[in-house]
N, C-alpha and C. Protein backbone atom coordinates (compact mmCIF):
# COMPACT_ATOMS: atom_id res chain seq x y z
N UNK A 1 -13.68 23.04 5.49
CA UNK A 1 -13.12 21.69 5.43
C UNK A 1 -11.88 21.72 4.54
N UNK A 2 -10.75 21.29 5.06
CA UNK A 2 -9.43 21.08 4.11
C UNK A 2 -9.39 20.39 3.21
N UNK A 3 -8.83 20.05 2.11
CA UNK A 3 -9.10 19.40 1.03
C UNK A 3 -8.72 18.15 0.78
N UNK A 4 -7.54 17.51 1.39
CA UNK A 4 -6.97 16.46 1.20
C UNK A 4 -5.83 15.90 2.24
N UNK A 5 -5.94 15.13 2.76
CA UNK A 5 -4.34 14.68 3.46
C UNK A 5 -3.95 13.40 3.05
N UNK A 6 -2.56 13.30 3.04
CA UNK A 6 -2.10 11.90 3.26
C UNK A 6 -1.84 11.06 3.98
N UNK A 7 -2.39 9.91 4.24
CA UNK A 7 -1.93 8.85 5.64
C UNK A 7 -1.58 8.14 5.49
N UNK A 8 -0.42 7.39 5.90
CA UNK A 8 0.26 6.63 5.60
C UNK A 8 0.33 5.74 6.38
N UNK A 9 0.41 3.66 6.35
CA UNK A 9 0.62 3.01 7.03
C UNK A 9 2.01 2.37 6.66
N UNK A 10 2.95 2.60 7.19
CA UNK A 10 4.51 1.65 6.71
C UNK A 10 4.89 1.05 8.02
N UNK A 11 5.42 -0.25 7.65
CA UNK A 11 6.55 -0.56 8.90
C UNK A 11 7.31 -0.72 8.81
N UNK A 12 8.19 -0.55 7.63
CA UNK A 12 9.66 -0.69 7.37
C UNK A 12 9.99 0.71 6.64
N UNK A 13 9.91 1.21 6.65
CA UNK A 13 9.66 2.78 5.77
C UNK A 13 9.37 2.84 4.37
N UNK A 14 8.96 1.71 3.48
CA UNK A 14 8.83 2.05 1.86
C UNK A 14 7.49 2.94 1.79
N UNK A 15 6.54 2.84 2.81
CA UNK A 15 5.60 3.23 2.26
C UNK A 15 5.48 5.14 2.50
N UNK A 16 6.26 5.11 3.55
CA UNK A 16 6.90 6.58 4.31
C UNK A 16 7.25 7.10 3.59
N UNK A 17 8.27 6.46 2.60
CA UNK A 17 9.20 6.90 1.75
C UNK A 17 8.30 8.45 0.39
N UNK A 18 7.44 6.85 -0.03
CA UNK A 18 6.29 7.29 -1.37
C UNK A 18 6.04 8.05 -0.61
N UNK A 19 5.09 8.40 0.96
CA UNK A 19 4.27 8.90 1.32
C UNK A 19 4.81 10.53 1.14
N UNK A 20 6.15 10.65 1.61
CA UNK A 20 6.65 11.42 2.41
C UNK A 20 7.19 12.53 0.60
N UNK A 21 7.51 11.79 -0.28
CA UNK A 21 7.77 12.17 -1.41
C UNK A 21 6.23 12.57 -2.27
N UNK A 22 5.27 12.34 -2.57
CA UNK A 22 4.17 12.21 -2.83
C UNK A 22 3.64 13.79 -1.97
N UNK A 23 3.79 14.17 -0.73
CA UNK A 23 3.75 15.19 0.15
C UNK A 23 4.51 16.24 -0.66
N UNK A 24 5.49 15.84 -0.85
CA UNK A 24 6.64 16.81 -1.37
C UNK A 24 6.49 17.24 -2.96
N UNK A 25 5.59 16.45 -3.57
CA UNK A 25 4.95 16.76 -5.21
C UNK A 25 4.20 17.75 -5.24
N UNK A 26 3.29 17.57 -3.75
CA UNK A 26 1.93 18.00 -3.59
C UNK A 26 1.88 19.18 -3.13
N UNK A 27 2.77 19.38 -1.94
CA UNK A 27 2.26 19.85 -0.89
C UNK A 27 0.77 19.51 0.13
N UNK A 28 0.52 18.64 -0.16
CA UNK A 28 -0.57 17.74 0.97
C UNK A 28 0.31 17.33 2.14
N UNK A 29 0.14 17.56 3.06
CA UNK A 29 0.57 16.90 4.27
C UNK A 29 0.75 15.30 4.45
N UNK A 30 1.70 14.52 5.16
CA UNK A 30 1.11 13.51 5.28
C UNK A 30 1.90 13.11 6.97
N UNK A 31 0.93 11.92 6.62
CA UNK A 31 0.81 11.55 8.55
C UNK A 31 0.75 10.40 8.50
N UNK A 32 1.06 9.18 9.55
CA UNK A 32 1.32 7.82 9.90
C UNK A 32 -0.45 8.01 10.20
N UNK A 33 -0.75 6.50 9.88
CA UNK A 33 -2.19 6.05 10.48
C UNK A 33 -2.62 5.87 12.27
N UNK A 34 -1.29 5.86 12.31
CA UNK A 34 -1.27 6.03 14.22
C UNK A 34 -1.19 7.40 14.66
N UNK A 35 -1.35 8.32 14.06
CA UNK A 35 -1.29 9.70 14.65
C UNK A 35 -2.00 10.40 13.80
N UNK A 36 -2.47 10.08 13.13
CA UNK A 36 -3.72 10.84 11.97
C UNK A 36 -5.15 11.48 13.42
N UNK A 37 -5.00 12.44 13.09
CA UNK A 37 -6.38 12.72 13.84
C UNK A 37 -7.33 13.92 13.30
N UNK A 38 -8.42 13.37 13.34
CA UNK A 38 -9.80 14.71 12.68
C UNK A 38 -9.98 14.30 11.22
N UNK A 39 -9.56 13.36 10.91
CA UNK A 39 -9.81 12.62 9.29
C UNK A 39 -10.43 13.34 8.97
N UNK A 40 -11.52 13.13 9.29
CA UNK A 40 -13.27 13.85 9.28
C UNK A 40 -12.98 15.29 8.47
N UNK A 41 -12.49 16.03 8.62
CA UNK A 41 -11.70 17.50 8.96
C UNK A 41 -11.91 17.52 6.97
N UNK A 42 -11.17 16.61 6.18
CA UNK A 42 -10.93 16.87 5.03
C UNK A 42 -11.91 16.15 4.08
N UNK A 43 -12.04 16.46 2.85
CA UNK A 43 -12.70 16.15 1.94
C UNK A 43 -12.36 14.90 1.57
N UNK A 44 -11.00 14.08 1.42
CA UNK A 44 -10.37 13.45 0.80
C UNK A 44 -8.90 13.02 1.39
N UNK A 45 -9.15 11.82 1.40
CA UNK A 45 -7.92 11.15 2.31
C UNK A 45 -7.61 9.87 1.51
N UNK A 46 -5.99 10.31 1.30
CA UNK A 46 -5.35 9.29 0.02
C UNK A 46 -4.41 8.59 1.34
N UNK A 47 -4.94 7.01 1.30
CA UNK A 47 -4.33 6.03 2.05
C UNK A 47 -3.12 5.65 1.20
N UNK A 48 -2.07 5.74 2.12
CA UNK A 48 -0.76 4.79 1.09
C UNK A 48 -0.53 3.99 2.37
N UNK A 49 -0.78 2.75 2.01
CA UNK A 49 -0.65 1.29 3.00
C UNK A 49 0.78 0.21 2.47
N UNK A 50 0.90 0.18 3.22
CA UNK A 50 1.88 -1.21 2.92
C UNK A 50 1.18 -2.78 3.30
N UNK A 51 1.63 -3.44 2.12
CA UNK A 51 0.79 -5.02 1.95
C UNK A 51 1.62 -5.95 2.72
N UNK A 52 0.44 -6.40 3.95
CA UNK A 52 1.61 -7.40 4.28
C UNK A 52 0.27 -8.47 4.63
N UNK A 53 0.39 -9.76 4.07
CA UNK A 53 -0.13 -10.71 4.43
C UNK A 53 -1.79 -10.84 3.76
N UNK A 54 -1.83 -9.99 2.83
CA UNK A 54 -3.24 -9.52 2.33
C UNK A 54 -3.98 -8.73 2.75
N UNK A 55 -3.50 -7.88 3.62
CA UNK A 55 -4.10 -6.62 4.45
C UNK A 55 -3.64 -5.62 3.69
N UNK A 56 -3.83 -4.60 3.71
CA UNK A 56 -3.33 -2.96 3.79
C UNK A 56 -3.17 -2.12 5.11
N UNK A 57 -1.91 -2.36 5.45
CA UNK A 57 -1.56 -1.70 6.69
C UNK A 57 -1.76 -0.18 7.18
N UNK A 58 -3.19 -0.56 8.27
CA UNK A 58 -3.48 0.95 8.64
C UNK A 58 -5.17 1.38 8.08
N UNK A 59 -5.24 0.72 6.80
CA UNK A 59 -6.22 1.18 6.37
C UNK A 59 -7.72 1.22 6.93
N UNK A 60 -7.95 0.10 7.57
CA UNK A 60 -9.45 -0.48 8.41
C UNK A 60 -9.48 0.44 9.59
N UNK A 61 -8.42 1.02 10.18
CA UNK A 61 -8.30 1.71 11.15
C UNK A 61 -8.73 3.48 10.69
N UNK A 62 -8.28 3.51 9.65
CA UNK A 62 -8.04 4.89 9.32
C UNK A 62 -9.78 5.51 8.35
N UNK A 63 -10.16 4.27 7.96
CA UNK A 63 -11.43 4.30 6.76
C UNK A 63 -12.60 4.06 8.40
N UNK A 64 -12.40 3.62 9.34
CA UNK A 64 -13.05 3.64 10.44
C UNK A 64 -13.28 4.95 11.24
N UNK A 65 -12.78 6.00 11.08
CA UNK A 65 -12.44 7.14 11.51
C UNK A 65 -13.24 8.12 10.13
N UNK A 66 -13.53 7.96 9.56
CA UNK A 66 -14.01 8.26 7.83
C UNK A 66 -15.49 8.40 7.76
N UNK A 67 -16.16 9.76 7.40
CA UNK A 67 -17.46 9.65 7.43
C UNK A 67 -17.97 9.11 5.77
N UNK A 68 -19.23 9.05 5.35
CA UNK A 68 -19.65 8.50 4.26
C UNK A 68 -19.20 9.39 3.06
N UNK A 69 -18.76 10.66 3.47
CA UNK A 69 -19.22 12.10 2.49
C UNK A 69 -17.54 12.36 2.14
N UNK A 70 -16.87 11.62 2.76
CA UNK A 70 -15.67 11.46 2.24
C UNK A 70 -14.96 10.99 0.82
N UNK A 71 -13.78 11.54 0.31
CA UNK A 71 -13.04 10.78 -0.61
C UNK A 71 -12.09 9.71 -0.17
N UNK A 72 -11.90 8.34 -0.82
CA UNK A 72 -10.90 7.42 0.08
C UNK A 72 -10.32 7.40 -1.47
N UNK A 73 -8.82 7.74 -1.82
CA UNK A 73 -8.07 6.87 -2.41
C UNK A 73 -7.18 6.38 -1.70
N UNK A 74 -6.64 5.11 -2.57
CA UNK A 74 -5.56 4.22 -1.65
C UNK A 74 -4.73 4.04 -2.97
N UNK A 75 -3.90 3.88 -2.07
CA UNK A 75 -2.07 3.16 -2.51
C UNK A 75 -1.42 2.40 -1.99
N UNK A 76 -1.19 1.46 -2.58
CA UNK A 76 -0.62 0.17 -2.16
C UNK A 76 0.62 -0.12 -2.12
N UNK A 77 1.13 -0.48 -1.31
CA UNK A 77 2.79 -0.62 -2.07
C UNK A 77 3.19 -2.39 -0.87
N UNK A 78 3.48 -2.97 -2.40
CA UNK A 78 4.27 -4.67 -2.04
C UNK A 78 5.18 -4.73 -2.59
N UNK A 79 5.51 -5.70 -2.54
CA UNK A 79 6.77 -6.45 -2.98
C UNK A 79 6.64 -6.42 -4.39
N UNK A 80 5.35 -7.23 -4.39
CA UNK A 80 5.43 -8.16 -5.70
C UNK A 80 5.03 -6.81 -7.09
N UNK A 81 5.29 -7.47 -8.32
CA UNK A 81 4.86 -6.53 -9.50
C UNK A 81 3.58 -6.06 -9.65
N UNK A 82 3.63 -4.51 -9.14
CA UNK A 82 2.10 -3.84 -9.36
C UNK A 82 1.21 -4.25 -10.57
N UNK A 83 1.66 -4.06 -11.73
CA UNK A 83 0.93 -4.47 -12.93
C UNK A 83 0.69 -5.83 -13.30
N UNK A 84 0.96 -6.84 -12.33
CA UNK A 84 0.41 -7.96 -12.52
C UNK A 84 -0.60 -8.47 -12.42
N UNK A 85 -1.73 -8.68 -13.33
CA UNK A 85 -2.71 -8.58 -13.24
C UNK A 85 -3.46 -9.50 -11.90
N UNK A 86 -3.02 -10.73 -11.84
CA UNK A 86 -3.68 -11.60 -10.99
C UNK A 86 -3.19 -11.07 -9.29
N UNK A 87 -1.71 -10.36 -9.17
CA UNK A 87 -1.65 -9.74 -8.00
C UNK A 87 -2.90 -8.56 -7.55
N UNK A 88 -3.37 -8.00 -8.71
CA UNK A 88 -3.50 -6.97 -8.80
C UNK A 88 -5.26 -6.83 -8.54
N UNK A 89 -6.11 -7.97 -9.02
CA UNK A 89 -6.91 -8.62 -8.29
C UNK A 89 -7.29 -9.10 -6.73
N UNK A 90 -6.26 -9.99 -6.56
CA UNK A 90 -5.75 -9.93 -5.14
C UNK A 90 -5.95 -9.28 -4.04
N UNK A 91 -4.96 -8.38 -4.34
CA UNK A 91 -5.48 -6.85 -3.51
C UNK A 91 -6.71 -6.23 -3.45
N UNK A 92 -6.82 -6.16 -4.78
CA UNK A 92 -8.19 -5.31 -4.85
C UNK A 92 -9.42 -6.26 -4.10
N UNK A 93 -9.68 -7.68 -4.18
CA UNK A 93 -10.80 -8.18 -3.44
C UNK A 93 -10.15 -7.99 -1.99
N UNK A 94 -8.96 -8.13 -1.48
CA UNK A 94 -8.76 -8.01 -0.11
C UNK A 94 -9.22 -6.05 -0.02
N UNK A 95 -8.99 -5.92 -0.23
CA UNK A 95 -9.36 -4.09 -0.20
C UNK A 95 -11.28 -4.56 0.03
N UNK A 96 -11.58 -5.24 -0.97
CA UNK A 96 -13.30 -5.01 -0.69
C UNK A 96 -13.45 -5.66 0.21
N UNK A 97 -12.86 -6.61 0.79
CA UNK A 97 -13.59 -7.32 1.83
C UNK A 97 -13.23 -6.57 3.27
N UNK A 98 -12.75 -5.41 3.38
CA UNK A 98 -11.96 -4.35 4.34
C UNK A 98 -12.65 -3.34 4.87
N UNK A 99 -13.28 -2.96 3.54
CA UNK A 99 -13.77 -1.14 3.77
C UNK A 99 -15.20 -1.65 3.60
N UNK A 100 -15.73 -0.24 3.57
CA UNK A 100 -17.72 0.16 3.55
C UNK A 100 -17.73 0.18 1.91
N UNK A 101 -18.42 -0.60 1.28
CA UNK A 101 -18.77 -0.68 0.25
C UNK A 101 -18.98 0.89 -0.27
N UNK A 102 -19.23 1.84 0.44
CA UNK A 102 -19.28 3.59 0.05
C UNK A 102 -18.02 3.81 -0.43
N UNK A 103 -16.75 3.21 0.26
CA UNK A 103 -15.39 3.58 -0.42
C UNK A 103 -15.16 2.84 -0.77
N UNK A 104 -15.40 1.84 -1.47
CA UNK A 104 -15.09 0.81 -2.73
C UNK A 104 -14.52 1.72 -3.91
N UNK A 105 -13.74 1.69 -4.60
CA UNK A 105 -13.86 2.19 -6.00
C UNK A 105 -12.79 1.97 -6.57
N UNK A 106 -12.62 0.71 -7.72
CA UNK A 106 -11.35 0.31 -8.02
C UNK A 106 -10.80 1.44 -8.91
N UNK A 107 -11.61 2.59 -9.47
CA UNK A 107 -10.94 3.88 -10.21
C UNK A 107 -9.93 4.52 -9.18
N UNK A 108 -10.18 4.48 -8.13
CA UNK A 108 -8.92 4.94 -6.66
C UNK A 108 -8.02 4.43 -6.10
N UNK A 109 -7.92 3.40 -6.42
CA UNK A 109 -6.88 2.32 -6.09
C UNK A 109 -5.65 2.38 -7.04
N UNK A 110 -4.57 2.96 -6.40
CA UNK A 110 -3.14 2.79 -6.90
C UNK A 110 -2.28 1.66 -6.68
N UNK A 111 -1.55 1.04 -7.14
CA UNK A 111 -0.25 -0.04 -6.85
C UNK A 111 1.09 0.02 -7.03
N UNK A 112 2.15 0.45 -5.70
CA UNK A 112 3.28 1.08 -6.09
C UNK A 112 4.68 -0.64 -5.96
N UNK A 113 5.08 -0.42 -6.53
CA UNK A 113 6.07 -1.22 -6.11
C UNK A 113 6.75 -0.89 -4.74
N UNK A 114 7.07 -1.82 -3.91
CA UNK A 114 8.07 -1.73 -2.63
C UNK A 114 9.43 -2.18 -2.59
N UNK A 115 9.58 -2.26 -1.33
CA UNK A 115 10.61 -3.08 -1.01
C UNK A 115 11.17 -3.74 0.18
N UNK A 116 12.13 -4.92 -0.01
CA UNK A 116 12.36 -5.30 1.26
C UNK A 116 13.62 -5.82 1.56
N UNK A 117 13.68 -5.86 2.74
CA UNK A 117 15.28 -6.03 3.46
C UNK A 117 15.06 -6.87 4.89
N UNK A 118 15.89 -8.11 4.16
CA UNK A 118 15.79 -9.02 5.57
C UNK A 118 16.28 -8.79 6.98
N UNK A 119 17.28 -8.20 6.65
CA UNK A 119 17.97 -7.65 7.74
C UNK A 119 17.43 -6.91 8.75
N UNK A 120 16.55 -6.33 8.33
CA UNK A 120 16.06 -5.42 9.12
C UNK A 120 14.52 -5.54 9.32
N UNK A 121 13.89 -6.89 8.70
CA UNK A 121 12.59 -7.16 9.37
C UNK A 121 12.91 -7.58 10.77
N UNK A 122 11.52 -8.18 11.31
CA UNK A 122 11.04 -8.68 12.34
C UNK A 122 11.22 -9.93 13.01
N UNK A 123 12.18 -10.71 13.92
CA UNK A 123 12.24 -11.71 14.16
C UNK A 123 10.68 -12.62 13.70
N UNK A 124 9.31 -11.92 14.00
CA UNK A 124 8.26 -12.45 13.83
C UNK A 124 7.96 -12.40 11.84
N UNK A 125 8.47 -11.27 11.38
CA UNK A 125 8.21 -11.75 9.93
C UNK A 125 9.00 -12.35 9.40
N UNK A 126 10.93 -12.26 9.65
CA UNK A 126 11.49 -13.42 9.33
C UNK A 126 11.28 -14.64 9.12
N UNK A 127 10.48 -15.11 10.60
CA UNK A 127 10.33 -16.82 10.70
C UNK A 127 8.94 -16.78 9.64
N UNK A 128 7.96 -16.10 9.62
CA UNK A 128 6.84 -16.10 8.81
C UNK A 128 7.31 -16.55 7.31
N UNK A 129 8.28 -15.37 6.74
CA UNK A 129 8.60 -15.59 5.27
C UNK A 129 9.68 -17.11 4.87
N UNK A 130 10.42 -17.00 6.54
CA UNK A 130 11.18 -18.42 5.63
C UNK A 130 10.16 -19.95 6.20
N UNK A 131 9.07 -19.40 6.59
CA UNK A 131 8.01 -20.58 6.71
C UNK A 131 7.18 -21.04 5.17
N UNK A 132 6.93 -19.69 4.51
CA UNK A 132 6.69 -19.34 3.49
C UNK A 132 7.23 -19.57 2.28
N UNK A 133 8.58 -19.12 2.51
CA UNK A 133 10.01 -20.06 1.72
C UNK A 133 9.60 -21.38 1.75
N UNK A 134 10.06 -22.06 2.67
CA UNK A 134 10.43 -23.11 2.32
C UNK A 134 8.98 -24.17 1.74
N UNK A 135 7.69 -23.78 2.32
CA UNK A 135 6.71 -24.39 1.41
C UNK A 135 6.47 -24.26 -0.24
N UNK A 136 7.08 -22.74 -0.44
CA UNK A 136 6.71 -22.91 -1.93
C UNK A 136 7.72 -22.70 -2.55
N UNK A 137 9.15 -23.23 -1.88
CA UNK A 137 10.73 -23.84 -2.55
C UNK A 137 9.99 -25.23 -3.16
N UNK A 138 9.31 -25.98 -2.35
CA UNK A 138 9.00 -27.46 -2.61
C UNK A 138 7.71 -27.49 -3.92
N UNK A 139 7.36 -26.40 -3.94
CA UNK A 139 5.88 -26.39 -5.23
C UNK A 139 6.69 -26.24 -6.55
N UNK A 140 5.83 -27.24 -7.51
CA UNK A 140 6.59 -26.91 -8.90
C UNK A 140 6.44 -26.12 -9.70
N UNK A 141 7.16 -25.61 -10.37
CA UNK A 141 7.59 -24.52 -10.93
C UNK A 141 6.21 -23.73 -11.65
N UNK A 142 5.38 -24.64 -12.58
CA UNK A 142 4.25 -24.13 -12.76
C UNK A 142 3.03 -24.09 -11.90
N UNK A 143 3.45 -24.17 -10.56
CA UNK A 143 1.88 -24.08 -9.91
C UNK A 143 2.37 -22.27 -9.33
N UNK A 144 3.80 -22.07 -9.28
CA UNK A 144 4.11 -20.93 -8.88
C UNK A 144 3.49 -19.51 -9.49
N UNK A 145 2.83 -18.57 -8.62
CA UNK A 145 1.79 -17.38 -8.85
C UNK A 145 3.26 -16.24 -8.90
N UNK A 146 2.69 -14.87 -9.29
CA UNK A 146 3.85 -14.25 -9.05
C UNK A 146 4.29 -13.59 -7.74
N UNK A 147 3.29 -13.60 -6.80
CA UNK A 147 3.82 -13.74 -5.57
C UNK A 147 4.79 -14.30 -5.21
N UNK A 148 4.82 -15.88 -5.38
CA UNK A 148 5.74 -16.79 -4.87
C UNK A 148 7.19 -16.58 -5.96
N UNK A 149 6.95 -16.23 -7.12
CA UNK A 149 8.17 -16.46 -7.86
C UNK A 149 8.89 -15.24 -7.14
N UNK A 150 8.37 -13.66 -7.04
CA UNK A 150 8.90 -12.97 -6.20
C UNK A 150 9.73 -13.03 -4.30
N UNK A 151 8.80 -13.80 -3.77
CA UNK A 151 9.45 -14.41 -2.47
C UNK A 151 10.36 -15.44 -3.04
N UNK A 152 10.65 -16.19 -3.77
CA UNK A 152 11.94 -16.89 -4.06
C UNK A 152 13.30 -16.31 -4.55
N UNK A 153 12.64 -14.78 -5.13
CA UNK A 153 13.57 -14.63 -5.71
C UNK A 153 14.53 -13.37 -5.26
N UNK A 154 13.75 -12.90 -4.01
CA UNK A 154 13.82 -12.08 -3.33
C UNK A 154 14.63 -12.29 -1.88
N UNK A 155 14.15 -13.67 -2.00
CA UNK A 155 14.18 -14.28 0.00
C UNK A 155 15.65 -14.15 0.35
N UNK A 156 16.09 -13.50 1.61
CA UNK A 156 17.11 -13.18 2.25
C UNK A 156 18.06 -12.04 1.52
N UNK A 157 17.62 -11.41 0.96
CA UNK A 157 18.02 -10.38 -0.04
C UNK A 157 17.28 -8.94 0.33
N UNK A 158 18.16 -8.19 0.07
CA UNK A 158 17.75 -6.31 -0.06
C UNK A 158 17.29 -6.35 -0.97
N UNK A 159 16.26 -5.49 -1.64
CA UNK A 159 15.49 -5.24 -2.93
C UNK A 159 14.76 -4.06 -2.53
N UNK A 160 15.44 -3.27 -3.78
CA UNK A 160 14.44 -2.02 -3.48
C UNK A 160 13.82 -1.62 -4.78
N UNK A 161 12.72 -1.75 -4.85
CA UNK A 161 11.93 -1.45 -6.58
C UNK A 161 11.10 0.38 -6.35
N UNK A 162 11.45 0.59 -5.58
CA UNK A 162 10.68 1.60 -5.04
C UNK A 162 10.87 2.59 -6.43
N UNK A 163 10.29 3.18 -7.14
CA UNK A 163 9.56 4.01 -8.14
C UNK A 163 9.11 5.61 -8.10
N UNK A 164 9.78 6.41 -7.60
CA UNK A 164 9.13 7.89 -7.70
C UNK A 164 7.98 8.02 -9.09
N UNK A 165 8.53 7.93 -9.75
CA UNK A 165 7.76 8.28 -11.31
C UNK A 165 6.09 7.65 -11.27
N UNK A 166 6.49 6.01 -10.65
CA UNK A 166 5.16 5.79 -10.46
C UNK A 166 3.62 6.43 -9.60
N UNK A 167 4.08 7.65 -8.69
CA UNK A 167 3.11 8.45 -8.40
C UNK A 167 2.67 9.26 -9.38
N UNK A 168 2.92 9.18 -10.82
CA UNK A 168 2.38 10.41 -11.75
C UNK A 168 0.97 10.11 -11.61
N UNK A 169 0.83 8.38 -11.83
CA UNK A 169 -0.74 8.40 -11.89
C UNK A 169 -1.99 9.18 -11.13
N UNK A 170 -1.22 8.52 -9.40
CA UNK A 170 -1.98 9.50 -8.48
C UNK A 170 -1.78 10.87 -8.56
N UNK A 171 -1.41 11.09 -8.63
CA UNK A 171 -1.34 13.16 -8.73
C UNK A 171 -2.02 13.45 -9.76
N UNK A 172 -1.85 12.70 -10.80
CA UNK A 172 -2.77 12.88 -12.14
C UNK A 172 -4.43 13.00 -11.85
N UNK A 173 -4.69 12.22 -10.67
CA UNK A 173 -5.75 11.73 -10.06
C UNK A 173 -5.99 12.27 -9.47
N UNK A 174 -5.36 12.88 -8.37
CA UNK A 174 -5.60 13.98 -7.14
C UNK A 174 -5.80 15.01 -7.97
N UNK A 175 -5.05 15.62 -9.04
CA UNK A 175 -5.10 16.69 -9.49
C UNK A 175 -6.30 16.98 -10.13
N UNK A 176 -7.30 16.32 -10.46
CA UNK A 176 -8.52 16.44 -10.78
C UNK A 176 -9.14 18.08 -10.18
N UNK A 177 -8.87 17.74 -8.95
CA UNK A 177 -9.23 18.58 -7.89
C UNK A 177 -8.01 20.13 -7.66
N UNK A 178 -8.22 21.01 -6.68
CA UNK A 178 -7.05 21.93 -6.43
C UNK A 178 -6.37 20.87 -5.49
N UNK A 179 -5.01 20.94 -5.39
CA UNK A 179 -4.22 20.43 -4.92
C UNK A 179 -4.36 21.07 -3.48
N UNK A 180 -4.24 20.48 -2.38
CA UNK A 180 -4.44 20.41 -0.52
C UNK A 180 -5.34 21.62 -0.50
């Protein structure tokens, strides 16, 4: 059995990006969640998902393919500020309400910063975010979470927070183990 791969879910490439760099620390392979095949195959499979809408893109698909005797870490990568605690919550109950309580384990759960570019989303997430905009343009200032202060402050704008350095943790983590 091989030791580890990486799978990656992105749709705009930030999460490709980490994924693809993170590969390149390691030497672990990594692969899109749409072409991942034989999961099964390895000991340990580090999800890097991209957050969109309170999901983790790719992941339900990929942890479905996943026997019990497996390792699942994940990595997250949004918009909003990883170390924020109440984001950071967030995620993590959307993560439990996702997977098999067997790969629960908030000790495996990483949070990378992302990024985004209007230009080059989705006619369908465009209209989503400036639907999004404009409801919590109208909320006052203190009911605002840091989600929303981020979509305001972000909206129709390039932003790239993307972080190499911030994978030390995971490797620190993977490295527990021999590396791939």
């Amino acid at each position: 059995m091989n030791k580890s791969l990486i799978i990656y879910g992105s749709q705009y490439g930030t999460t490709k990006r980490y994924a693809e760099h993170l590969s390149a620390m390691t030497g672990i392979e990594a692969v899109a969640f749409k072409e991942a095949k034989d999961i099964d195959k390895y000991e340990r499979v580090i999800f890097m998902g991209a957050l969109y809408a309170g999901s983790v893109l790719g992941l339900k698909k990929t942890v479905s393919k996943m026997s019990p005797k497996q390792e699942l870490v994940i990595v997250t990568v949004g918009l909003v500020d990883p170390t924020d605690p109440e984001n950071i919550a967030y995620i993590r109950h959307s993560i439990k309400e996702r997977v098999p309580e067997h790969f629960y384990d908030e000790s495996r759960i990483f949070h990378l910063h992302g990024a985004i570019d209007y230009s080059h989303l989705s006619l369908k997430h465009r209209m989503m975010m400036a639907v999004i905009h404009s409801k919590i343009s109208k909320m006052p200032e203190e009911k605002l979470n840091a989600e929303s202060k981020t979509i305001l402050a972000t909206y129709g704008k390039k932003e790239d927070f993307v972080d190499y350095s911030s994978l030390t943790a995971v490797i620190t983590f993977i490295n527990r183990y021999d590396i791939a």
